[in-house]
C-alpha atoms as a PDB file:
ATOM      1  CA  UNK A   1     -86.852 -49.337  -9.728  1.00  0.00           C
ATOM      2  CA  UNK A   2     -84.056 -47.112 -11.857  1.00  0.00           C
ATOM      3  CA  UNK A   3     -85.495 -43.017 -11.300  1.00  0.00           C
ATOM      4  CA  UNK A   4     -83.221 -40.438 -12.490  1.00  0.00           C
ATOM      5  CA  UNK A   5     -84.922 -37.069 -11.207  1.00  0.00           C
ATOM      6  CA  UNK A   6     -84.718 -33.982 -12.591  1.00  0.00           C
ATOM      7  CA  UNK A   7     -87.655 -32.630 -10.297  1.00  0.00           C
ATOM      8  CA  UNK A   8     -85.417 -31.045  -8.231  1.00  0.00           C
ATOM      9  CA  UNK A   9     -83.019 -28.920  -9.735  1.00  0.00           C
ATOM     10  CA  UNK A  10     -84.055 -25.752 -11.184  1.00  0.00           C
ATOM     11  CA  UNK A  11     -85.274 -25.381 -14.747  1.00  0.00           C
ATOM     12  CA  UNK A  12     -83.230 -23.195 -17.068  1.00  0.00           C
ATOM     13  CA  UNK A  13     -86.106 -21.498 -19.841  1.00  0.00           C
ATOM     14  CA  UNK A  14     -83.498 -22.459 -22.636  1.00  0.00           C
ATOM     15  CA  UNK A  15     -84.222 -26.201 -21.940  1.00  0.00           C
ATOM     16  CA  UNK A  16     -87.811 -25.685 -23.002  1.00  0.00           C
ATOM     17  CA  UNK A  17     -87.485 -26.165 -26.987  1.00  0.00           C
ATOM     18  CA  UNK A  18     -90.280 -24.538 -28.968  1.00  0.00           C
ATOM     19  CA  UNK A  19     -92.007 -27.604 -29.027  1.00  0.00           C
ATOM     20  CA  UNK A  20     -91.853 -30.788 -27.794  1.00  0.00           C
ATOM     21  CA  UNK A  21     -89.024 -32.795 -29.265  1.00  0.00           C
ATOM     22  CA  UNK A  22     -87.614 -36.178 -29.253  1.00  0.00           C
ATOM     23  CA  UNK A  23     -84.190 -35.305 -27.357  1.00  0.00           C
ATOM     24  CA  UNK A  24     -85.061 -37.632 -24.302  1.00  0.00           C
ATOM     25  CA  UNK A  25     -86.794 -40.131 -26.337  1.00  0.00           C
ATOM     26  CA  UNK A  26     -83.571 -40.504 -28.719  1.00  0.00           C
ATOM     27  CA  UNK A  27     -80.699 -40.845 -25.412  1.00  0.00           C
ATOM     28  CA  UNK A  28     -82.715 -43.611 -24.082  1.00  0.00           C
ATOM     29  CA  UNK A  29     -83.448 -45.558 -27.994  1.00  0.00           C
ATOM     30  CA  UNK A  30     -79.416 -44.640 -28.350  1.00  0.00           C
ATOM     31  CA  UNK A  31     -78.966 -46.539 -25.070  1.00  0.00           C
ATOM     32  CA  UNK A  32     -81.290 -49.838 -26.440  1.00  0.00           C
ATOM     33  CA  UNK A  33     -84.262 -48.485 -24.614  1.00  0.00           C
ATOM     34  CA  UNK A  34     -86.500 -49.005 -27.526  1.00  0.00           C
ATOM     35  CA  UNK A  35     -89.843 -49.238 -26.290  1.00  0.00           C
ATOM     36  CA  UNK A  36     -90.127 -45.559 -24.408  1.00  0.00           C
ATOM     37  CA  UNK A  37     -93.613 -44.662 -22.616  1.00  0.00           C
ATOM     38  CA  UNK A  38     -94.436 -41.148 -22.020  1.00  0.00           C
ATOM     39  CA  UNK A  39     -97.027 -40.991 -19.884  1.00  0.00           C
ATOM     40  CA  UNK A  40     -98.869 -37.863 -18.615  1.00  0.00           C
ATOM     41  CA  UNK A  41    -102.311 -37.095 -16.495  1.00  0.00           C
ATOM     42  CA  UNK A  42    -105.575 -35.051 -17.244  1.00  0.00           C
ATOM     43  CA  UNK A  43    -107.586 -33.848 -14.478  1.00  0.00           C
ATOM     44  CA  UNK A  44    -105.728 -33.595 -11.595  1.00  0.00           C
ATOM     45  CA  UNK A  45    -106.980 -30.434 -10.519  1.00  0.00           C
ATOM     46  CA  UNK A  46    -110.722 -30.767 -11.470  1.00  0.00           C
ATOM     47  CA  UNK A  47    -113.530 -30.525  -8.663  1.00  0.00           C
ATOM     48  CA  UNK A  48    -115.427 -33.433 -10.491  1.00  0.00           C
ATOM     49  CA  UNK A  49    -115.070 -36.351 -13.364  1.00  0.00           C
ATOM     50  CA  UNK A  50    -111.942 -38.619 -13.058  1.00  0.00           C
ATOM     51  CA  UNK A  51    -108.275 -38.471 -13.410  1.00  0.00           C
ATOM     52  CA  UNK A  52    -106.745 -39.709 -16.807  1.00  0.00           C
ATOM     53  CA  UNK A  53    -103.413 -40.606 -17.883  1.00  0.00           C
ATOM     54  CA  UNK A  54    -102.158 -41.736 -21.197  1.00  0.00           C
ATOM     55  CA  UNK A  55     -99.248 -43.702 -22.029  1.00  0.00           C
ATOM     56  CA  UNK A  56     -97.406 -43.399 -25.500  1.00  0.00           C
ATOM     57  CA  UNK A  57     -94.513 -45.117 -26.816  1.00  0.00           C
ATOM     58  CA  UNK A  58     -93.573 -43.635 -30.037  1.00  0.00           C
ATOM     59  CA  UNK A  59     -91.714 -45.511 -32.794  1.00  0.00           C
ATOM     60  CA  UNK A  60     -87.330 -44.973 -32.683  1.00  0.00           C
ATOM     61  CA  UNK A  61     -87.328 -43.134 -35.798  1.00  0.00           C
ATOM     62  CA  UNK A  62     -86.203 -39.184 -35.929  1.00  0.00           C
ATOM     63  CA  UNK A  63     -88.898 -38.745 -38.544  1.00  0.00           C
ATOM     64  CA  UNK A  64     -91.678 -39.479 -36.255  1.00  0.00           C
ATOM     65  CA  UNK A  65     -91.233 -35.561 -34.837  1.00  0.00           C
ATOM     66  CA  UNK A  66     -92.404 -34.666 -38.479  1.00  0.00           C
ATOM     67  CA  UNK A  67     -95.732 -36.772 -38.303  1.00  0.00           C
ATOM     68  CA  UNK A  68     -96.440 -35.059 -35.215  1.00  0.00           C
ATOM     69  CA  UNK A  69     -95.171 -31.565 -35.963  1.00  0.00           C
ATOM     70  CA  UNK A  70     -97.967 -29.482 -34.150  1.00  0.00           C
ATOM     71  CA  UNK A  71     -98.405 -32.129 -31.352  1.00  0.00           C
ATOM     72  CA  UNK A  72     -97.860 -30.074 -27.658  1.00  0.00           C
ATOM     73  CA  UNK A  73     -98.867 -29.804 -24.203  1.00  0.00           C
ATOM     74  CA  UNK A  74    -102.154 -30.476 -24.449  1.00  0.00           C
ATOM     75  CA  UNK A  75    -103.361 -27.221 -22.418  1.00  0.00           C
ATOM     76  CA  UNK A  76    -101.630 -25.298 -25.306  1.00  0.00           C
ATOM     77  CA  UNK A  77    -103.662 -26.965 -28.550  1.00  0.00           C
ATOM     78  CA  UNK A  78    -107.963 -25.976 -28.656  1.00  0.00           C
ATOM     79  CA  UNK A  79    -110.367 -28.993 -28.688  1.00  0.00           C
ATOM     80  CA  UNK A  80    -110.616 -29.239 -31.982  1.00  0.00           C
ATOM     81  CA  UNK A  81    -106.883 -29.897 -32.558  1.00  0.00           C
ATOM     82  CA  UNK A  82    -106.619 -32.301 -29.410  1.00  0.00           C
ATOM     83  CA  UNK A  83    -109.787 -34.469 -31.414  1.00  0.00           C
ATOM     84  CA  UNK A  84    -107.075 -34.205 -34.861  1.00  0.00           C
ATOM     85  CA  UNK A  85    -103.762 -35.179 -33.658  1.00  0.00           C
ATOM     86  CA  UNK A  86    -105.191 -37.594 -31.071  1.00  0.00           C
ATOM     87  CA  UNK A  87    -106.407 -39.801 -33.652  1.00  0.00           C
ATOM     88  CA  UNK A  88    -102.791 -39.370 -35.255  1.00  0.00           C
ATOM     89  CA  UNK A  89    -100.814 -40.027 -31.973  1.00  0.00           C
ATOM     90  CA  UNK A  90    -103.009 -43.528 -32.308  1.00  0.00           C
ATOM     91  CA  UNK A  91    -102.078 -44.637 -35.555  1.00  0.00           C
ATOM     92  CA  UNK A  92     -98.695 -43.325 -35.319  1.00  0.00           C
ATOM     93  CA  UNK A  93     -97.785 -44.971 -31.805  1.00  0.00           C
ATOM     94  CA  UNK A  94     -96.316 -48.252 -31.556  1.00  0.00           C
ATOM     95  CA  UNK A  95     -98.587 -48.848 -28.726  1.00  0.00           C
ATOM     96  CA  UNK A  96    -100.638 -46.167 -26.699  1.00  0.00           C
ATOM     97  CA  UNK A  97    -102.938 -46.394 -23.696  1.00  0.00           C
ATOM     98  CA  UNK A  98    -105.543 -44.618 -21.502  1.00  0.00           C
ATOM     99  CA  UNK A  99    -106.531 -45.000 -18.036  1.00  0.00           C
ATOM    100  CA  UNK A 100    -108.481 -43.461 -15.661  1.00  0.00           C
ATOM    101  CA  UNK A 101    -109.320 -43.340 -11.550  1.00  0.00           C
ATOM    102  CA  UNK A 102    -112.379 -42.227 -10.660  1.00  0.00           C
ATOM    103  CA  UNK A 103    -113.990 -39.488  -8.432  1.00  0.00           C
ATOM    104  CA  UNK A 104    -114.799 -42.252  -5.973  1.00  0.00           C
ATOM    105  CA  UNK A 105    -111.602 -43.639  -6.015  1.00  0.00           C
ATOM    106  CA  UNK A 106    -109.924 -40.199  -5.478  1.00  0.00           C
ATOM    107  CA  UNK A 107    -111.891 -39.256  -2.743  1.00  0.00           C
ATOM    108  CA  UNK A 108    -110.899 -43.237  -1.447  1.00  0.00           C
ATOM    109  CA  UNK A 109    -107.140 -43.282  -1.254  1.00  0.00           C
ATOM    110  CA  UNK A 110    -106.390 -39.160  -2.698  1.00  0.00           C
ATOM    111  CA  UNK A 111    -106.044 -37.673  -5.596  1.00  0.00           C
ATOM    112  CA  UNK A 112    -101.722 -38.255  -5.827  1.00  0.00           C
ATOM    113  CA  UNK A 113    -102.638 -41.953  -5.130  1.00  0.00           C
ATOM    114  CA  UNK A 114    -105.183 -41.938  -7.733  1.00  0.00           C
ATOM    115  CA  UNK A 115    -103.172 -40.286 -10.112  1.00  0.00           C
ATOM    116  CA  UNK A 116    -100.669 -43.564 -10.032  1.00  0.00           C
ATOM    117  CA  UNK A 117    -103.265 -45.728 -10.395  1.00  0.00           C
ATOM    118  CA  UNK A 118    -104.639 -43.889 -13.662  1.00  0.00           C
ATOM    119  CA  UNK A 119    -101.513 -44.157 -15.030  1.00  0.00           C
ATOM    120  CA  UNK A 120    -100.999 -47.881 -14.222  1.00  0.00           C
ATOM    121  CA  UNK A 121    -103.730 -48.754 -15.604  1.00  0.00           C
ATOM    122  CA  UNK A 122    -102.467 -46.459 -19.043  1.00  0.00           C
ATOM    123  CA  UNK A 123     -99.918 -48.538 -18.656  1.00  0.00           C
ATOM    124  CA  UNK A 124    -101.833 -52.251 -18.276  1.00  0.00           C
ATOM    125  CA  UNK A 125    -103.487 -50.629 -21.492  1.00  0.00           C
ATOM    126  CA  UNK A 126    -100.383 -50.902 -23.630  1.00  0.00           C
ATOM    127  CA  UNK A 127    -100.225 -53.930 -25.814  1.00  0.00           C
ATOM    128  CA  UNK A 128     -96.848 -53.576 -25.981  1.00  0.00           C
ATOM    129  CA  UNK A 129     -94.597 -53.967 -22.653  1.00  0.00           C
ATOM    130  CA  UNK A 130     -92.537 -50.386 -21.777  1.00  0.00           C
ATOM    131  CA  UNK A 131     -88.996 -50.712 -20.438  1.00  0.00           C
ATOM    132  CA  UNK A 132     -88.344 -47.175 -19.512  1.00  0.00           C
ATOM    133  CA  UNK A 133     -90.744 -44.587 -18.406  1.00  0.00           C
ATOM    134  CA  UNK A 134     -90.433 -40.773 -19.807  1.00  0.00           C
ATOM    135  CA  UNK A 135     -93.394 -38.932 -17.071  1.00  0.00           C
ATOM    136  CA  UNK A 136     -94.279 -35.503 -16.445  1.00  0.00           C
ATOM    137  CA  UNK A 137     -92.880 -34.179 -13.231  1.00  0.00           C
ATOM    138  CA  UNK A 138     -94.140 -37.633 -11.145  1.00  0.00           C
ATOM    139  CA  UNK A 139     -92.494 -40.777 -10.256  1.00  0.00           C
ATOM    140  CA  UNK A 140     -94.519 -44.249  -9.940  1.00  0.00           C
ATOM    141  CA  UNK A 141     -93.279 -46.037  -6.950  1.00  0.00           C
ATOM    142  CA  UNK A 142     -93.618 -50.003  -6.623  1.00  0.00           C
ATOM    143  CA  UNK A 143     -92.721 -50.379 -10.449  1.00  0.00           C
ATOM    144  CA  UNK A 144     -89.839 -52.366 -11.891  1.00  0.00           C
ATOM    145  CA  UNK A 145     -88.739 -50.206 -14.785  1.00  0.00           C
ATOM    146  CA  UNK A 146     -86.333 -47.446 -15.113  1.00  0.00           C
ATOM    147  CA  UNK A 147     -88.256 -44.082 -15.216  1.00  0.00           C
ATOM    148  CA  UNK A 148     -87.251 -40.452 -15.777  1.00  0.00           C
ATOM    149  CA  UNK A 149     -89.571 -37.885 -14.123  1.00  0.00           C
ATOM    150  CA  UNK A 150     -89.430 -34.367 -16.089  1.00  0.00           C
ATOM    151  CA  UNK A 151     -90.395 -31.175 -15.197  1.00  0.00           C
ATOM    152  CA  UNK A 152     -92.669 -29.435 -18.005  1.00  0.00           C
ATOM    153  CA  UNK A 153     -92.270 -32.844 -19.769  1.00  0.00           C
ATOM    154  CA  UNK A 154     -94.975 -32.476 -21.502  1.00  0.00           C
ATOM    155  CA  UNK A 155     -93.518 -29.004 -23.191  1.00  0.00           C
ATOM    156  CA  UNK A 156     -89.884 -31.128 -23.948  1.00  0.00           C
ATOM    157  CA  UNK A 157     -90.564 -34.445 -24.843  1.00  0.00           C
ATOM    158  CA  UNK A 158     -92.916 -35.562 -27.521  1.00  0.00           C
ATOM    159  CA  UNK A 159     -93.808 -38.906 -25.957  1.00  0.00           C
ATOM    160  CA  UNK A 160     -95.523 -37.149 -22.997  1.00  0.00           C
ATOM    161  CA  UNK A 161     -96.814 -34.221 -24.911  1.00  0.00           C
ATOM    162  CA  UNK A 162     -98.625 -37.365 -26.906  1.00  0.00           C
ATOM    163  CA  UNK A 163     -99.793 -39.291 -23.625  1.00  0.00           C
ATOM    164  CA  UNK A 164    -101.175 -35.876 -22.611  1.00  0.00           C
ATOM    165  CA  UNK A 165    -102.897 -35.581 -25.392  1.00  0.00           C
ATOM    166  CA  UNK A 166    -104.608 -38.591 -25.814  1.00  0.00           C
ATOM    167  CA  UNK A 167    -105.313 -38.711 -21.875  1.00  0.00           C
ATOM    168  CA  UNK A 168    -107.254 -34.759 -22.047  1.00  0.00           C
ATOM    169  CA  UNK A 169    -109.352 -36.056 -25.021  1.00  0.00           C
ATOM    170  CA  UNK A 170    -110.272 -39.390 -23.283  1.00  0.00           C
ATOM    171  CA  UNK A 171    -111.209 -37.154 -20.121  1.00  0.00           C
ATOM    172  CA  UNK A 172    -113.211 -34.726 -21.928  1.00  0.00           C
ATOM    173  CA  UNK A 173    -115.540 -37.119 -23.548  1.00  0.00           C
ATOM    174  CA  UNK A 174    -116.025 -38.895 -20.188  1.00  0.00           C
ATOM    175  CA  UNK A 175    -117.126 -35.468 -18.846  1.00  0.00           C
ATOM    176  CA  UNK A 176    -119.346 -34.321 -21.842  1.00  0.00           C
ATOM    177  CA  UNK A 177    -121.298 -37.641 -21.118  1.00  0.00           C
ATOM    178  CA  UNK A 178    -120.911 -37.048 -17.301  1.00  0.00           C
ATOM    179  CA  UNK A 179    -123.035 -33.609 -18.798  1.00  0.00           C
ATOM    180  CA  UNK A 180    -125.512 -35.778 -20.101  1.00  0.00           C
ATOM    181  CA  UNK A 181    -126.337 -37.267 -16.649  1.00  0.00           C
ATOM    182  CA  UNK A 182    -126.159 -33.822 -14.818  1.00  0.00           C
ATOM    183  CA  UNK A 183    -126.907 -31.204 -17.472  1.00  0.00           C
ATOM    184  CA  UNK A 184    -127.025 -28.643 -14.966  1.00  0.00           C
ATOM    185  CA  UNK A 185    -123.637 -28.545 -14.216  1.00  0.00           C
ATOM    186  CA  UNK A 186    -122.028 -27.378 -17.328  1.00  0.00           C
ATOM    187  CA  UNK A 187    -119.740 -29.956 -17.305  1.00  0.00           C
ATOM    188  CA  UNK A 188    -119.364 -30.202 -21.077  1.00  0.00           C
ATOM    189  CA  UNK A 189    -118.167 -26.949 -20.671  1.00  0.00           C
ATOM    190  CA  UNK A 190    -115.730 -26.585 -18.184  1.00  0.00           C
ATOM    191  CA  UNK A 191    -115.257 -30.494 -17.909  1.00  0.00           C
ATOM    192  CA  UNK A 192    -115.601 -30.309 -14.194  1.00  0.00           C
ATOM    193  CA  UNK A 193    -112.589 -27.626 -13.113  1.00  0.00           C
ATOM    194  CA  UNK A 194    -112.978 -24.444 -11.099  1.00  0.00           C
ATOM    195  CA  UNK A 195    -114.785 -21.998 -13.011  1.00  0.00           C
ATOM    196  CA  UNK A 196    -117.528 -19.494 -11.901  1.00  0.00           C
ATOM    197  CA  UNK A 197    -119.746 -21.699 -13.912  1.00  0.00           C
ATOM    198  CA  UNK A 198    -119.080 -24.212 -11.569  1.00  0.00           C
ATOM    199  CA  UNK A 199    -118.578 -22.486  -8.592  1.00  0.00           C
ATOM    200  CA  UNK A 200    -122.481 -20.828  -9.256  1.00  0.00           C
ATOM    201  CA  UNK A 201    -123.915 -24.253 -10.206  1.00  0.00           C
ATOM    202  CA  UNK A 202    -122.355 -25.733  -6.756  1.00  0.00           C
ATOM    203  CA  UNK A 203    -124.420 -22.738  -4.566  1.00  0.00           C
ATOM    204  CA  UNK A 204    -127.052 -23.013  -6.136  1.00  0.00           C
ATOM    205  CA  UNK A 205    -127.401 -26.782  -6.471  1.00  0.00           C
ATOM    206  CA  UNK A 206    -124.849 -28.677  -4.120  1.00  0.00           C
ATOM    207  CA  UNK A 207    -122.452 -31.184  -5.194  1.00  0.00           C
ATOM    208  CA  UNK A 208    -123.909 -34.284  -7.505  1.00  0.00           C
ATOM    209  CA  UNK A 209    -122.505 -38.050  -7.507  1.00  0.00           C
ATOM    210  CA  UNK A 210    -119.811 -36.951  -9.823  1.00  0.00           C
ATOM    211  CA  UNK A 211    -118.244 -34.433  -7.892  1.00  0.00           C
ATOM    212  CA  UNK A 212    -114.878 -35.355  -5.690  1.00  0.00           C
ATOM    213  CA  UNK A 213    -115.939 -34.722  -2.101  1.00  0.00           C
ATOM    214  CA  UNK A 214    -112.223 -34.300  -0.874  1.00  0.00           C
ATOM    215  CA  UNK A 215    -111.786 -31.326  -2.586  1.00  0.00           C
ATOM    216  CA  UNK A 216    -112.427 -27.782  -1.653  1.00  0.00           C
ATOM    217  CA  UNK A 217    -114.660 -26.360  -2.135  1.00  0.00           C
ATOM    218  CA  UNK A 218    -117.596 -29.443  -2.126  1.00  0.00           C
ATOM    219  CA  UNK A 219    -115.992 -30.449   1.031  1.00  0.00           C
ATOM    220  CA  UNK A 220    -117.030 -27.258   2.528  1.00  0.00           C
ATOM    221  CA  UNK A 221    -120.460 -27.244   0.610  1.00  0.00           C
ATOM    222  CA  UNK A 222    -121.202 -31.402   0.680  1.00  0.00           C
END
């Protein structure tokens, strides 16, 4: 495995463009990587529901920044536009995949470990065979392939702002129908983070099946 890491160094404000751009994506197609996967999670800080990750490789051609002009970070668009562009990001990709780990996995081998494995699985997903990796802020040991972690990659490079995209809406709809199993919970709502919502429903109730028991505070309640 080929990592070049830029998690280390400090990150000058000027090298966040105003939106995510292709300026990683078009060194590596320059270089004959052709086939470039961003890949981001979804969840990793939730108290319940799984963690997602999506996997993008976008097509070499400049113009594809157009198509996807008011992609972003996927915390920075509402619901509604996540549901719009998502369905973009699909039929503009070359190939695109979602994975996920679940609450029983994460409270199995922890939630870092579970992240990698949601984002393997993206990867499995992809009918079409990635040979370098564009991810945000996280290296995947054990894998064959050159990779480039990024901090804020989902804010610079459109690949990842894509996978991060497509990874929050696959999340969400797990946790709206994770609301129709425990509709006391809110989780269509908050989609299973922190919120006083949640934090009430947890006093009052205790934690349910979906909730990840290795994280505070259901640890302290379950």
């Amino acid at each position: 495995m080929r990592v070049v890491d830029v998690m280390t160094r400090a990150l000058d404000p000027a090298e966040i463009p105003d939106r995510p751009d292709l300026h990683f994506e078009s060194s590596l197609w320059c270089a004959g990587y052709l086939h470039v996967a961003g890949v981001d999670e979804a969840g990793r800080g939730a108290w319940a529901g799984p963690v997602a990750a999506g996997a993008v490789i976008l097509p070499p051609d400049p113009l594809i920044s157009e198509r996807l002009v008011k992609v972003r970070d996927s915390k920075q668009m509402t619901p509604a536009e996540r549901t719009f562009w998502a369905e973009i990001i699909r039929a503009e990709a070359l190939a695109w995949g979602v994975g996920m780990a679940t609450n029983l996995e994460i409270d199995e081998i922890g939630i870092l470990p579970a992240t990698h494995l949601a984002m393997r699985r993206a990867l499995d997903a992809l009918p079409l065979p990635p040979d370098h990796l564009l991810i945000d802020a996280l290296t995947l040991p054990g894998l064959a392939l050159p990779q480039t972690a990024l901090i804020k990659g989902d804010a610079r490079a459109l690949s990842i702002a894509a996978a991060s995209v497509l990874a929050k809406t696959a999340r969400d709809a797990v946790m709206v129908q994770m609301d129709a199993q425990f509709p006391q919970f809110g989780f269509a709502r908050h989609k299973g983070y922190g919120t006083a919502l949640h934090w009430e429903a947890l006093q009052r109730l205790g934690p349910c099946p979906a909730h990840r028991f290795c994280f505070e505070p259901i640890k302290s309640i379950g």
